[in-house]
PDB file of N, CA and C in Angstrom:
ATOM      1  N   UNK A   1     -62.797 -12.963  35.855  1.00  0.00           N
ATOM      2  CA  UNK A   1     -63.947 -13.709  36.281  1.00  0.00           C
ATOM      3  C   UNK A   1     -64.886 -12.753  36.996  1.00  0.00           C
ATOM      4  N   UNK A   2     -65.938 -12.554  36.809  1.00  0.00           N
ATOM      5  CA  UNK A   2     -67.328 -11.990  37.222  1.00  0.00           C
ATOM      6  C   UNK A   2     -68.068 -12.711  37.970  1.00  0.00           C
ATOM      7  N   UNK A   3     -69.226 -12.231  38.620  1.00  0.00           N
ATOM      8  CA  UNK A   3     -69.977 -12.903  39.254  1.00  0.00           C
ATOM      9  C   UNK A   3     -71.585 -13.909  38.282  1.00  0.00           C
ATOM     10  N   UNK A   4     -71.271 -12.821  36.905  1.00  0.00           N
ATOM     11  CA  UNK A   4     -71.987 -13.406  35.989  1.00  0.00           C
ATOM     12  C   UNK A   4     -71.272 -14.760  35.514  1.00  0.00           C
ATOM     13  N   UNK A   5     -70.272 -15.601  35.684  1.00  0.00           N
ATOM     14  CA  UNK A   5     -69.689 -16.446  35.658  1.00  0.00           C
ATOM     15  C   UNK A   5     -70.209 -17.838  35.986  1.00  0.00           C
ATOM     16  N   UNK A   6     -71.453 -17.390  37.098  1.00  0.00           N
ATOM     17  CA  UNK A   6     -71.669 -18.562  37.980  1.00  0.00           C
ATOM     18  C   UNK A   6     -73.175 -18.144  37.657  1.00  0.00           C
ATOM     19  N   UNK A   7     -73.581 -19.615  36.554  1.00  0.00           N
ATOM     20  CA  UNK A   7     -74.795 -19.526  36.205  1.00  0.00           C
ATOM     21  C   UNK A   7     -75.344 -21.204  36.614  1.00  0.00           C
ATOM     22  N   UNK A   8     -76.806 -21.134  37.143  1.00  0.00           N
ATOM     23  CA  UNK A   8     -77.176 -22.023  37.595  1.00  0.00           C
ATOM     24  C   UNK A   8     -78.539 -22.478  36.906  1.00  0.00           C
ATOM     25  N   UNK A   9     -78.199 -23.675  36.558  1.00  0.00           N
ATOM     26  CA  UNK A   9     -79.884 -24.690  35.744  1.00  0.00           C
ATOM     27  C   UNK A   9     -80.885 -24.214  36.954  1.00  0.00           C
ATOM     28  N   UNK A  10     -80.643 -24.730  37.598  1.00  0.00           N
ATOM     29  CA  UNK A  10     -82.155 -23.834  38.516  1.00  0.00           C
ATOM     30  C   UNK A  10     -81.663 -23.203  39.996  1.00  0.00           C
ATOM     31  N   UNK A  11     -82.977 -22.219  40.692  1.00  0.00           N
ATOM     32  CA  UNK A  11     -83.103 -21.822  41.508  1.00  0.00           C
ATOM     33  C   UNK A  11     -82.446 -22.549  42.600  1.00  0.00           C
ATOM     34  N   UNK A  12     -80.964 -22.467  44.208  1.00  0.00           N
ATOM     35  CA  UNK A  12     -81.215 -23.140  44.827  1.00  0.00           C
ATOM     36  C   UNK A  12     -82.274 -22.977  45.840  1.00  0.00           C
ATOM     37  N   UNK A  13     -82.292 -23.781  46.813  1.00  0.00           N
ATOM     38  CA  UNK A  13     -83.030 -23.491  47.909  1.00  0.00           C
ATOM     39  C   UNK A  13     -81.905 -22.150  48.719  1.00  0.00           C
ATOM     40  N   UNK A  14     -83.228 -21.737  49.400  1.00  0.00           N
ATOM     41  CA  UNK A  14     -82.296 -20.572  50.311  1.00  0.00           C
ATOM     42  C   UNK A  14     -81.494 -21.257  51.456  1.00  0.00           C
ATOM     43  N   UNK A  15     -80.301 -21.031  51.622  1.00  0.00           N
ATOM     44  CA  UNK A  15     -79.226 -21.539  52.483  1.00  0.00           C
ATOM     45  C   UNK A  15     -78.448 -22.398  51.616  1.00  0.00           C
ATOM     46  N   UNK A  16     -78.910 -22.639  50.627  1.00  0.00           N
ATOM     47  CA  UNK A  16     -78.303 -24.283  49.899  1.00  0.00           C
ATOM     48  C   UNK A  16     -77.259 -23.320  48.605  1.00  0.00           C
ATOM     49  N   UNK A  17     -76.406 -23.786  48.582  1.00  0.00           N
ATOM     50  CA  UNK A  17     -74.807 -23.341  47.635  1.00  0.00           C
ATOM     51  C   UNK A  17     -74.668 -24.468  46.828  1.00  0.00           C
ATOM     52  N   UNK A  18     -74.696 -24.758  45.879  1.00  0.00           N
ATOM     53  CA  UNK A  18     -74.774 -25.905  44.733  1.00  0.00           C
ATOM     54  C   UNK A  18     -72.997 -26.246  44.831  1.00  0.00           C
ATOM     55  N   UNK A  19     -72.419 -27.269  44.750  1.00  0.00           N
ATOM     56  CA  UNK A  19     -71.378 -27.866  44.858  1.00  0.00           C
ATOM     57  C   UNK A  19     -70.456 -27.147  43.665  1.00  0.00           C
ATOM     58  N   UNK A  20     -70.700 -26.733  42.561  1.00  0.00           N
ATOM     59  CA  UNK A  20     -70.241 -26.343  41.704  1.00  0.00           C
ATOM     60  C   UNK A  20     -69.561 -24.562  41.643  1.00  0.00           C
ATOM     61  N   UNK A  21     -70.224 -24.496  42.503  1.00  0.00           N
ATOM     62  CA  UNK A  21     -70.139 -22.515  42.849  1.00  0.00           C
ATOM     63  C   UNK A  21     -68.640 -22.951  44.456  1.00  0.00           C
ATOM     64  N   UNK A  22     -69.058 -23.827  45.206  1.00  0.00           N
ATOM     65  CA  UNK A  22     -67.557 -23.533  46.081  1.00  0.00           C
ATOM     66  C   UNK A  22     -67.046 -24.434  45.387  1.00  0.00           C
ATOM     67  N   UNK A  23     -66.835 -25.224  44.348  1.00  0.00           N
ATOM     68  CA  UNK A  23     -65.974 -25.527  43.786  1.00  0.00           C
ATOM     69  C   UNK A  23     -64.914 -24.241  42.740  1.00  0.00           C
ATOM     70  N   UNK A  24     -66.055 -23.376  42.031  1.00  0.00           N
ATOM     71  CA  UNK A  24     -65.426 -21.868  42.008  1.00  0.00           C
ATOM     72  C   UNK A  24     -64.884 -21.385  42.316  1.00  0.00           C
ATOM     73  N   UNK A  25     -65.376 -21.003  43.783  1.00  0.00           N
ATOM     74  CA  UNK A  25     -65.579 -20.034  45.187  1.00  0.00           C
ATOM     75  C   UNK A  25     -63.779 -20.533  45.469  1.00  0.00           C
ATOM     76  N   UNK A  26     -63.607 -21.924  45.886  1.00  0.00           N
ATOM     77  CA  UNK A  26     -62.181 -22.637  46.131  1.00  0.00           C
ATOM     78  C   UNK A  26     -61.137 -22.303  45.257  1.00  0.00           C
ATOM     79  N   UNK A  27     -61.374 -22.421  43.786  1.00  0.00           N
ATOM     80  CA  UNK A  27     -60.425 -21.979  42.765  1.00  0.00           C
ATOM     81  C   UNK A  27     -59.980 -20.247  42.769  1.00  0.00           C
ATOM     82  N   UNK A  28     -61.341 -19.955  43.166  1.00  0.00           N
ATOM     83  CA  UNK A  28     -60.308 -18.177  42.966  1.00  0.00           C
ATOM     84  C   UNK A  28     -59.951 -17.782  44.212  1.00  0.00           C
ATOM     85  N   UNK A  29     -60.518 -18.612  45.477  1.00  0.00           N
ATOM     86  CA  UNK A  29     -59.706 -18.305  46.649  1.00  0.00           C
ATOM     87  C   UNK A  29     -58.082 -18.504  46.474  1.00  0.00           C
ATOM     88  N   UNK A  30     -57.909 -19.481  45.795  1.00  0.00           N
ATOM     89  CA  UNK A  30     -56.419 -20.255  45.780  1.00  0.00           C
ATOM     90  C   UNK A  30     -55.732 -19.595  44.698  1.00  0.00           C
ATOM     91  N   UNK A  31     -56.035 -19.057  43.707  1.00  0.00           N
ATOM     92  CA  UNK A  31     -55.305 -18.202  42.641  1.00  0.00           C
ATOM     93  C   UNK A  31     -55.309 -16.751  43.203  1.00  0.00           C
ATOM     94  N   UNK A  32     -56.058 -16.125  44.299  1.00  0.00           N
ATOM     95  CA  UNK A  32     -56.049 -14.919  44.950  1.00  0.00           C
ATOM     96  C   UNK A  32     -54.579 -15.096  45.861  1.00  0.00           C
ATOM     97  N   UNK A  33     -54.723 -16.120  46.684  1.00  0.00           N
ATOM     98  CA  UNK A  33     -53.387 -16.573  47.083  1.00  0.00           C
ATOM     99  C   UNK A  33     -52.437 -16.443  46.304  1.00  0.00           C
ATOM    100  N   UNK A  34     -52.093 -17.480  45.337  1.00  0.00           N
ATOM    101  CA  UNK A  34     -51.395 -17.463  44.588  1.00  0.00           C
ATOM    102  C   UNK A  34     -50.220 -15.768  44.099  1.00  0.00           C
ATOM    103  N   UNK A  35     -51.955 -15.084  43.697  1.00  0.00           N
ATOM    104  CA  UNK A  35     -51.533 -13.987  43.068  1.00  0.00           C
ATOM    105  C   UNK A  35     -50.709 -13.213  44.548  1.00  0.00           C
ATOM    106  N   UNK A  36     -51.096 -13.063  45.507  1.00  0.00           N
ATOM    107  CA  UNK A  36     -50.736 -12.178  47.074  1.00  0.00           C
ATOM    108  C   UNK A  36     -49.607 -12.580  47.248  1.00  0.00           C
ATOM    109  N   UNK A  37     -49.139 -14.171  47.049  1.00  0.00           N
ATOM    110  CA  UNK A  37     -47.776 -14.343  47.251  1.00  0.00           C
ATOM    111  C   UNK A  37     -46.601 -13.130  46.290  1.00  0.00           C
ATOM    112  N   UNK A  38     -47.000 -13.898  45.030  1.00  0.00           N
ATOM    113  CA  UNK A  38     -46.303 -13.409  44.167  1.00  0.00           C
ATOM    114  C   UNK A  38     -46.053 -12.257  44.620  1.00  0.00           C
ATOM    115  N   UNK A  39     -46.910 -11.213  44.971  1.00  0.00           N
ATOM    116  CA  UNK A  39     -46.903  -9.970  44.941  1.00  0.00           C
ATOM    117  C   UNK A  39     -46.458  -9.541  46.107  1.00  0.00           C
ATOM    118  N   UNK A  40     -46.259 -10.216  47.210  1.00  0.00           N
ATOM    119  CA  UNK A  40     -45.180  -9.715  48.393  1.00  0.00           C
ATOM    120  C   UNK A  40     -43.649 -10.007  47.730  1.00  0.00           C
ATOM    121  N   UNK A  41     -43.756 -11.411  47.167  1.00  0.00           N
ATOM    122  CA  UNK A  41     -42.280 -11.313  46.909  1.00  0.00           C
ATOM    123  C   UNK A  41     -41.770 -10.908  45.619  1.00  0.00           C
ATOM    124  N   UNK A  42     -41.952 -10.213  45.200  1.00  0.00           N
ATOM    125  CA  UNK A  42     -41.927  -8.772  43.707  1.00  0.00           C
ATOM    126  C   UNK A  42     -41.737  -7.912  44.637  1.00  0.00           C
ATOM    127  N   UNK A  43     -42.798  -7.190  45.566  1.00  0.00           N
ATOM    128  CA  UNK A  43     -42.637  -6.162  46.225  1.00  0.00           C
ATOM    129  C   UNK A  43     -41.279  -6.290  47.271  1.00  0.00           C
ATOM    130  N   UNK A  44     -41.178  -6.913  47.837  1.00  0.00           N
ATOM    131  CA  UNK A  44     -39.642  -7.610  48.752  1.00  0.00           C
ATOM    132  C   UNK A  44     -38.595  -7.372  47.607  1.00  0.00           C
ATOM    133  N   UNK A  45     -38.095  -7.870  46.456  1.00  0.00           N
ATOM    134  CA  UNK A  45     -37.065  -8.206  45.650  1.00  0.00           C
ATOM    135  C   UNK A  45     -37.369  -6.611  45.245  1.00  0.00           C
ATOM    136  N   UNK A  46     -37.915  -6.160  44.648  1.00  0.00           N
ATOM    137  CA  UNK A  46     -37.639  -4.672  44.237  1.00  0.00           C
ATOM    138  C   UNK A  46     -37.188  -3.302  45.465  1.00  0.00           C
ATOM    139  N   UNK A  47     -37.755  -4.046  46.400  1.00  0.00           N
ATOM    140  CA  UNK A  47     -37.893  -2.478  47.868  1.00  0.00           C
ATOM    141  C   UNK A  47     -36.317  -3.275  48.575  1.00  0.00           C
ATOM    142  N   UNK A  48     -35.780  -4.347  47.979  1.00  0.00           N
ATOM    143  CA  UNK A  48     -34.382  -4.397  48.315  1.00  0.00           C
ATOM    144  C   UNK A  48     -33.530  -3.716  46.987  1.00  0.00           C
ATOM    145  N   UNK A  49     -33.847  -3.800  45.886  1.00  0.00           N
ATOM    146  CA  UNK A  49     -33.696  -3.342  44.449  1.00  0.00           C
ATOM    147  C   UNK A  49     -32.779  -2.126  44.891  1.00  0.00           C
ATOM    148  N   UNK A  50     -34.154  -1.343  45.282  1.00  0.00           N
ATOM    149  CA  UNK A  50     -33.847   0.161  45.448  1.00  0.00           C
ATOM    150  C   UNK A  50     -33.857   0.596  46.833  1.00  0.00           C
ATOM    151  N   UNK A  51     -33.235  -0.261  47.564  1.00  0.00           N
ATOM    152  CA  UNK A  51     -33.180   0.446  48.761  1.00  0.00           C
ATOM    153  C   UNK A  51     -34.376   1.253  49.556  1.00  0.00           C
ATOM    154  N   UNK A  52     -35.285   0.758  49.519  1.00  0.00           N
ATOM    155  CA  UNK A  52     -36.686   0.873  50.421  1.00  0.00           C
ATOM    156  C   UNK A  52     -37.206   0.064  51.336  1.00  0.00           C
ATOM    157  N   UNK A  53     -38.059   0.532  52.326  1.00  0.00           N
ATOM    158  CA  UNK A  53     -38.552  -0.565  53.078  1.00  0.00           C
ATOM    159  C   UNK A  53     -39.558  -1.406  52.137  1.00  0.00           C
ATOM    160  N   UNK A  54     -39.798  -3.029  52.505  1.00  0.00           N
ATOM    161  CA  UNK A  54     -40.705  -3.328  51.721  1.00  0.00           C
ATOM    162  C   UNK A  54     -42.135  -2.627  52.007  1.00  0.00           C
ATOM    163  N   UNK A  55     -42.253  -2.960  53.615  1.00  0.00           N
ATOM    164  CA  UNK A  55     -43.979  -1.785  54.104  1.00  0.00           C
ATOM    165  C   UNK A  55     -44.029  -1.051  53.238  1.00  0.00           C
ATOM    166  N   UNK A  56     -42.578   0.067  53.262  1.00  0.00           N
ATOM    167  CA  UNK A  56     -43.493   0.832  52.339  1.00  0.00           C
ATOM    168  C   UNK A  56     -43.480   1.301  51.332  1.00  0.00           C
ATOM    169  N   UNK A  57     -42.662   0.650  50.201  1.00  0.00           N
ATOM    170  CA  UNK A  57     -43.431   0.332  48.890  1.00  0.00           C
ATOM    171  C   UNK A  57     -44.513  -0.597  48.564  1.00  0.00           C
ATOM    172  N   UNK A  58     -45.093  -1.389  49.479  1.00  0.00           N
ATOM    173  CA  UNK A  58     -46.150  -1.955  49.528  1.00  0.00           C
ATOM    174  C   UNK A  58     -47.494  -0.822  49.665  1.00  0.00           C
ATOM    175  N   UNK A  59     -47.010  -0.581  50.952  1.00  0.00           N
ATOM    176  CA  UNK A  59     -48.453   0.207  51.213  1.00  0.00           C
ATOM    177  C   UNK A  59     -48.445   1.732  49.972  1.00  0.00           C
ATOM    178  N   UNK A  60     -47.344   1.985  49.156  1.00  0.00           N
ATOM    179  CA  UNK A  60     -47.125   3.038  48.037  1.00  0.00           C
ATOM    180  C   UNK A  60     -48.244   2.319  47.500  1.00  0.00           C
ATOM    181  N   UNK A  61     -47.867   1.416  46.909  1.00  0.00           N
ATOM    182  CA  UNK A  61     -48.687   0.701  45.535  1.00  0.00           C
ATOM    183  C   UNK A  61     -49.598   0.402  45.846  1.00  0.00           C
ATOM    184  N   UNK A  62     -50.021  -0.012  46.946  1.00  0.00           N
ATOM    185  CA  UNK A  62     -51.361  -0.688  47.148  1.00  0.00           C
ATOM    186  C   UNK A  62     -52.311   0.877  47.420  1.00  0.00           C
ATOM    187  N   UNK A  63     -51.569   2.045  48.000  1.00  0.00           N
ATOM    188  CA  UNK A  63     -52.519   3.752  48.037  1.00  0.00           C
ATOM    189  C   UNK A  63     -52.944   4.196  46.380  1.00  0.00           C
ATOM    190  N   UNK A  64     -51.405   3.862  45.582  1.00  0.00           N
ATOM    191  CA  UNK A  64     -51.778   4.334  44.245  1.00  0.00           C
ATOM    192  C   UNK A  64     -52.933   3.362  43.273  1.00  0.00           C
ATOM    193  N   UNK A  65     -52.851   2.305  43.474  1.00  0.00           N
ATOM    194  CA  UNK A  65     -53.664   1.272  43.184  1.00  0.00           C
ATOM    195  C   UNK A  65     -55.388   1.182  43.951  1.00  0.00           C
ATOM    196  N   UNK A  66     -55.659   1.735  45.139  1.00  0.00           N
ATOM    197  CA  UNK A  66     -56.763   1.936  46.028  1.00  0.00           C
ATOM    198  C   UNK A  66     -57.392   3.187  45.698  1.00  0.00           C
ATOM    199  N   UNK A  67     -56.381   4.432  45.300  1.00  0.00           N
ATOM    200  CA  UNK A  67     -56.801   5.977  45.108  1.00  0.00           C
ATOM    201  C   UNK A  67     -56.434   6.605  46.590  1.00  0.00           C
ATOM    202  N   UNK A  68     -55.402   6.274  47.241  1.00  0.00           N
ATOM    203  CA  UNK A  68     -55.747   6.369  48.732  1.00  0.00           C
ATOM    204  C   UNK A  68     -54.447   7.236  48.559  1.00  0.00           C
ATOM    205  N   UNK A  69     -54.074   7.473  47.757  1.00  0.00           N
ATOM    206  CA  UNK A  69     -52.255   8.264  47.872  1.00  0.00           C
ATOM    207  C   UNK A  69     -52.616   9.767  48.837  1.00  0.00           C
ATOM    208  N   UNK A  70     -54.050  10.384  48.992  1.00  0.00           N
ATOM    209  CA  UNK A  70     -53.663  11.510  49.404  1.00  0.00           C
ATOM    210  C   UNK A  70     -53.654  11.190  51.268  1.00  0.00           C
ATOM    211  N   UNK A  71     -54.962  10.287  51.625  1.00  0.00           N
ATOM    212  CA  UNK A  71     -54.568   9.204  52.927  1.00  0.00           C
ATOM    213  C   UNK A  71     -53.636   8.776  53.064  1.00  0.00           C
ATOM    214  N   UNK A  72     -52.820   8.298  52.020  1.00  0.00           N
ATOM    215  CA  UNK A  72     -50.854   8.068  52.986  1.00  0.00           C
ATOM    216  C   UNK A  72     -50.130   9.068  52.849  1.00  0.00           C
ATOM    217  N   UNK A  73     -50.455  10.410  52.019  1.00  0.00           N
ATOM    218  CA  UNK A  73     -49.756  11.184  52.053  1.00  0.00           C
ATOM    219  C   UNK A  73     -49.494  12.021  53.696  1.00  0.00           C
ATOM    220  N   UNK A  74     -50.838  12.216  53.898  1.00  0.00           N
ATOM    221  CA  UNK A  74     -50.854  13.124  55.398  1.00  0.00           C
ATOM    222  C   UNK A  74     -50.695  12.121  56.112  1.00  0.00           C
ATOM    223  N   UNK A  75     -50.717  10.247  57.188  1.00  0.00           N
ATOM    224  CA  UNK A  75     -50.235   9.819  57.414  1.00  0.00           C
ATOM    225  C   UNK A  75     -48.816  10.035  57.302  1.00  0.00           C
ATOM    226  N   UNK A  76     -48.028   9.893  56.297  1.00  0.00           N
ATOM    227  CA  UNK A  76     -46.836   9.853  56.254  1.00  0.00           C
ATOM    228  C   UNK A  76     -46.152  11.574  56.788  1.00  0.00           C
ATOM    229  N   UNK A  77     -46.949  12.430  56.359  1.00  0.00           N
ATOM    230  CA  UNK A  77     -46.686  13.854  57.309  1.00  0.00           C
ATOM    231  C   UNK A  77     -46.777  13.810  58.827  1.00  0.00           C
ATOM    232  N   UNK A  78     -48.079  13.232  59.372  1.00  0.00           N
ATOM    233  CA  UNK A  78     -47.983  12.875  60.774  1.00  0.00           C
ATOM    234  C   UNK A  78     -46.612  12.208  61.306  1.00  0.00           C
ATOM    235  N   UNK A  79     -46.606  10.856  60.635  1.00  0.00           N
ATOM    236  CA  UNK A  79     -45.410  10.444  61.182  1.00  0.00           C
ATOM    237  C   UNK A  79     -44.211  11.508  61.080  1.00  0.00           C
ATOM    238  N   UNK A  80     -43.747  11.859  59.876  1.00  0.00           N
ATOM    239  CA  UNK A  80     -42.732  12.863  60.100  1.00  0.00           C
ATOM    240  C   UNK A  80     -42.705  14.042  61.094  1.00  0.00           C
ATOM    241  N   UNK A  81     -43.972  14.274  61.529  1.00  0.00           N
ATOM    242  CA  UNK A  81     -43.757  15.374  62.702  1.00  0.00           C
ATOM    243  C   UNK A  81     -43.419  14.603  63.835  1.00  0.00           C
ATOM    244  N   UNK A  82     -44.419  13.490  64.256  1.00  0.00           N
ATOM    245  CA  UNK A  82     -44.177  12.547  65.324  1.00  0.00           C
ATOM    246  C   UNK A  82     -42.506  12.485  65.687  1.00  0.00           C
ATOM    247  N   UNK A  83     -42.118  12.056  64.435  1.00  0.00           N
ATOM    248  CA  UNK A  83     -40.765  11.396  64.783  1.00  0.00           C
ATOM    249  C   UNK A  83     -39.679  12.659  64.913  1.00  0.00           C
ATOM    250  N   UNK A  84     -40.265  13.680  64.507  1.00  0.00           N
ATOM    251  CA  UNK A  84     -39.179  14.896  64.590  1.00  0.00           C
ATOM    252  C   UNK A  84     -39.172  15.527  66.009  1.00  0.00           C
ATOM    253  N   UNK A  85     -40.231  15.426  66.961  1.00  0.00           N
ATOM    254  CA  UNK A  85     -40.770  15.569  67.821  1.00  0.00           C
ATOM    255  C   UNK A  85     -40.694  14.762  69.272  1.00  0.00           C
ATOM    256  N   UNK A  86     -39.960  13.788  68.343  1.00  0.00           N
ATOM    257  CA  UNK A  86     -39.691  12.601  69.214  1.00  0.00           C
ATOM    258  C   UNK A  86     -37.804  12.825  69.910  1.00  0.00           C
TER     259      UNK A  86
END
């Protein structure tokens, strides 16, 4: 779904949201849900799978999925000095 999705017979007024768009707006809030559940508990059932924390095969997938893997990479170096240090 796109934002080209939500096409309107006419102009509203400014401030005014036509009943039909948060009727939208409601449906992909609730299938976004939907989908977030699912996807903690996939991520939970597998990071017990293989013996991982769920955090952090979560926050794995969600860096490789964002482009952010080289940001958790040095995070995850910090912590390892932190804690060696500790």
């Amino acid at each position: 779904m796109t934002s080209d999705d939500f096409t309107l017979s006419s102009p509203p007024l400014p401030g005014e949201v036509p009943q039909s768009v948060i009727a939208e707006l409601r449906e992909c809030r609730k299938r976004a849900a939907d989908f977030s559940q699912a996807f903690s508990e996939s991520v939970r059932a597998q990071a017990e799978k293989y013996g991982v924390a769920p955090s952090a095969l979560r926050r794995f997938v969600c860096a490789l999925e964002g482009g952010d893997i080289d940001k958790l990479t040095r995070e995850a170096e910090d912590i390892e000095r932190l804690v060696a240090a500790e």
